[in-house]
C-alpha atoms as a PDB file:
ATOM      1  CA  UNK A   1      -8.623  29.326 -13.674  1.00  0.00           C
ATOM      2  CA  UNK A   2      -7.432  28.254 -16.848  1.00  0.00           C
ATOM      3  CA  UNK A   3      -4.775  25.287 -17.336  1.00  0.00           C
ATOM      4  CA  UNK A   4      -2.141  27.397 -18.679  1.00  0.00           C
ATOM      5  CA  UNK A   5      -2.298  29.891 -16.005  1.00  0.00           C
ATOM      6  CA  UNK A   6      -2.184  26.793 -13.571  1.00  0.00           C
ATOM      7  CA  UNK A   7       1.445  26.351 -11.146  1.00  0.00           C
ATOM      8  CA  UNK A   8       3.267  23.243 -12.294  1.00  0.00           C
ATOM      9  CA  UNK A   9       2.064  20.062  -9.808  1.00  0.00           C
ATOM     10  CA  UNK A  10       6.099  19.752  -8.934  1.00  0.00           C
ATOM     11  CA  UNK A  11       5.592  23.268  -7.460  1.00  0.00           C
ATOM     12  CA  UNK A  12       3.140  22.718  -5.336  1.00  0.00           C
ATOM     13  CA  UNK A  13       2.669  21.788  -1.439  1.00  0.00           C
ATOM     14  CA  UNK A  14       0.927  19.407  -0.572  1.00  0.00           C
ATOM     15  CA  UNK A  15      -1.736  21.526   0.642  1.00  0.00           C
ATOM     16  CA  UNK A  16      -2.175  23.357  -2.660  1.00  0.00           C
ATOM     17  CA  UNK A  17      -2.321  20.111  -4.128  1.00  0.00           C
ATOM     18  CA  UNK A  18      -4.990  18.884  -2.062  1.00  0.00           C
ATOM     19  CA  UNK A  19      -6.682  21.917  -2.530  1.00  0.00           C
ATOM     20  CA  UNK A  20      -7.078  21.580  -6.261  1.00  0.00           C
ATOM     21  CA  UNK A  21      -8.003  18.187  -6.414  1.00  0.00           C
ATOM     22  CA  UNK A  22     -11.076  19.309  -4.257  1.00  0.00           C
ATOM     23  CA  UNK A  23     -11.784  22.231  -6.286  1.00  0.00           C
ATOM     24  CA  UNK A  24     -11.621  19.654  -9.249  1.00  0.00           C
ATOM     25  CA  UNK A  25     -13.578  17.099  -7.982  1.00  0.00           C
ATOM     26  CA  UNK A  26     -16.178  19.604  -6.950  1.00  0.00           C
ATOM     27  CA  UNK A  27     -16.415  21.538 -10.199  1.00  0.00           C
ATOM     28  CA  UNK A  28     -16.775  17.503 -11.708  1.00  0.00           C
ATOM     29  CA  UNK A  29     -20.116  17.471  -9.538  1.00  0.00           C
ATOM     30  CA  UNK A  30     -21.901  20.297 -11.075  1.00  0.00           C
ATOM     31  CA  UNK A  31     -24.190  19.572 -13.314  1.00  0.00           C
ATOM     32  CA  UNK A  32     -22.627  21.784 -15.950  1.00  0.00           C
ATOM     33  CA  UNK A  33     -19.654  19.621 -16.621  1.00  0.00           C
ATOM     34  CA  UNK A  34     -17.793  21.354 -19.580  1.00  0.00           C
ATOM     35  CA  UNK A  35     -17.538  18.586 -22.015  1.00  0.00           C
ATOM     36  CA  UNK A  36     -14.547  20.094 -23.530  1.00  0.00           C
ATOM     37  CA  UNK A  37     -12.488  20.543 -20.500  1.00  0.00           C
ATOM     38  CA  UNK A  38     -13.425  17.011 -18.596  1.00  0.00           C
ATOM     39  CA  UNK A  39      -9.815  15.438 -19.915  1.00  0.00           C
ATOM     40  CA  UNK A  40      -8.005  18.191 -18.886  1.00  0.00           C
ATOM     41  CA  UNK A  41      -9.239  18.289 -15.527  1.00  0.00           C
ATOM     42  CA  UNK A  42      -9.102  14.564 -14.990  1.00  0.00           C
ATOM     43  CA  UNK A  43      -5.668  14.421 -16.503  1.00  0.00           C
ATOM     44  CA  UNK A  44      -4.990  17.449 -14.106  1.00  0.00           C
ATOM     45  CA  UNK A  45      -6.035  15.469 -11.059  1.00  0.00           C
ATOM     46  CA  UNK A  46      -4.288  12.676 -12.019  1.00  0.00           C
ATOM     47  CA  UNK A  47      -1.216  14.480 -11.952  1.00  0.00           C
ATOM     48  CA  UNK A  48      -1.879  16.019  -8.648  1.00  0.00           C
ATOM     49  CA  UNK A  49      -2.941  13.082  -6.629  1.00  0.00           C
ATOM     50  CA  UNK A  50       0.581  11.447  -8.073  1.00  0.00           C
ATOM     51  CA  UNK A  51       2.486  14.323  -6.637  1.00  0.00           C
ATOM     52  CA  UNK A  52       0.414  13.864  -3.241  1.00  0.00           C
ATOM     53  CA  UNK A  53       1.482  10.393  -3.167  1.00  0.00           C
ATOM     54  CA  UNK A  54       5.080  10.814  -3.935  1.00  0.00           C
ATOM     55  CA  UNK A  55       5.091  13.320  -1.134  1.00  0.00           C
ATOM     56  CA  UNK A  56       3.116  11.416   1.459  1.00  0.00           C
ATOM     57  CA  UNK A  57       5.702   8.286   0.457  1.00  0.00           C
ATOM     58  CA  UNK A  58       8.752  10.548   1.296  1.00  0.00           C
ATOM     59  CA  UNK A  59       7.641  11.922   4.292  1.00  0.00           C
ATOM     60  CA  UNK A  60       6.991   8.602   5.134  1.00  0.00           C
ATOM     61  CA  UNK A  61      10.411   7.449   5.066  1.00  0.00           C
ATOM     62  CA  UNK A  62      11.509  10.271   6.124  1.00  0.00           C
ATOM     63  CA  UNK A  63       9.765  10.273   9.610  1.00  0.00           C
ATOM     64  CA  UNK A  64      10.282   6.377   9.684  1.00  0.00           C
ATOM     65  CA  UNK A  65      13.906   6.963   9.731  1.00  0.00           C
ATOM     66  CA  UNK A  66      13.844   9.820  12.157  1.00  0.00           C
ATOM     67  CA  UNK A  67      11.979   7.295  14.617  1.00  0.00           C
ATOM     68  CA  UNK A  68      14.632   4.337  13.366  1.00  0.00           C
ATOM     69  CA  UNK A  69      17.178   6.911  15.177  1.00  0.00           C
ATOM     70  CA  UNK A  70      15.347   7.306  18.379  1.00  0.00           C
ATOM     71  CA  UNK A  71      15.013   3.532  18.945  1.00  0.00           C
ATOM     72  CA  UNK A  72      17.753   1.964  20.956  1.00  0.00           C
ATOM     73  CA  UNK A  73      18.565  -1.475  19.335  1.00  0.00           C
ATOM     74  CA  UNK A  74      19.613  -4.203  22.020  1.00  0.00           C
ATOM     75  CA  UNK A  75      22.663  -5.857  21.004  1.00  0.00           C
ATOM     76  CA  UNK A  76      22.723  -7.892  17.934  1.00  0.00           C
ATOM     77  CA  UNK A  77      19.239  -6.956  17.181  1.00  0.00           C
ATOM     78  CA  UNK A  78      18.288  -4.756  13.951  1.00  0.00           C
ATOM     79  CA  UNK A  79      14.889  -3.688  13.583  1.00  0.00           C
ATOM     80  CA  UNK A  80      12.890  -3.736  10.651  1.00  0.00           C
ATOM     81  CA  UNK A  81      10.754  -1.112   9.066  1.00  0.00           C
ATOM     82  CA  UNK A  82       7.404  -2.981  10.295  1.00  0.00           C
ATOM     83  CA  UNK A  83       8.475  -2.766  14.150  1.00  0.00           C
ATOM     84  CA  UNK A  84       8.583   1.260  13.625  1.00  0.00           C
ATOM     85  CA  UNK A  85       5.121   1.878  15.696  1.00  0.00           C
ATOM     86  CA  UNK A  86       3.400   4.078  12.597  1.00  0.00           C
END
């Protein structure tokens, strides 16, 4: 698939995401590398395994303050982010 014809990263799930980087990394592994495209499809991975991380950071705090909800806090006591059990 061409670069041009590629979906932005920002419009991506994180599945599609994940997806590509494979497909990248795999396509990296053959022995007929095109010299000529190696940049762009680093550079494109790049960019994808950002947007992975960004999402995997807000989901993250998402669920941690979902869980920070649940919790009951005895009086007087305020938990921090390292006592939510993930």
């Amino acid at each position: 698939m061409a670069a041009s014809k590629k979906k932005p990263v920002k419009n991506l799930s994180f599945g599609e995401a994940v997806t590509e980087v494979e497909e990248i990394l795999s396509g990296l592994e053959d022995d007929n590398v095109d010299i000529d495209k190696l940049g762009e499809e680093v550079r494109r991975a790049v960019e994808l395994i950002q947007v992975c991380r960004d999402k995997l950071e807000k989901t993250d705090t998402e669920v941690r303050q979902l869980v920070k909800g649940l919790q009951a806090p005895a009086a007087g006591d305020t938990p921090d982010q390292e006592d939510v059990p993930f």
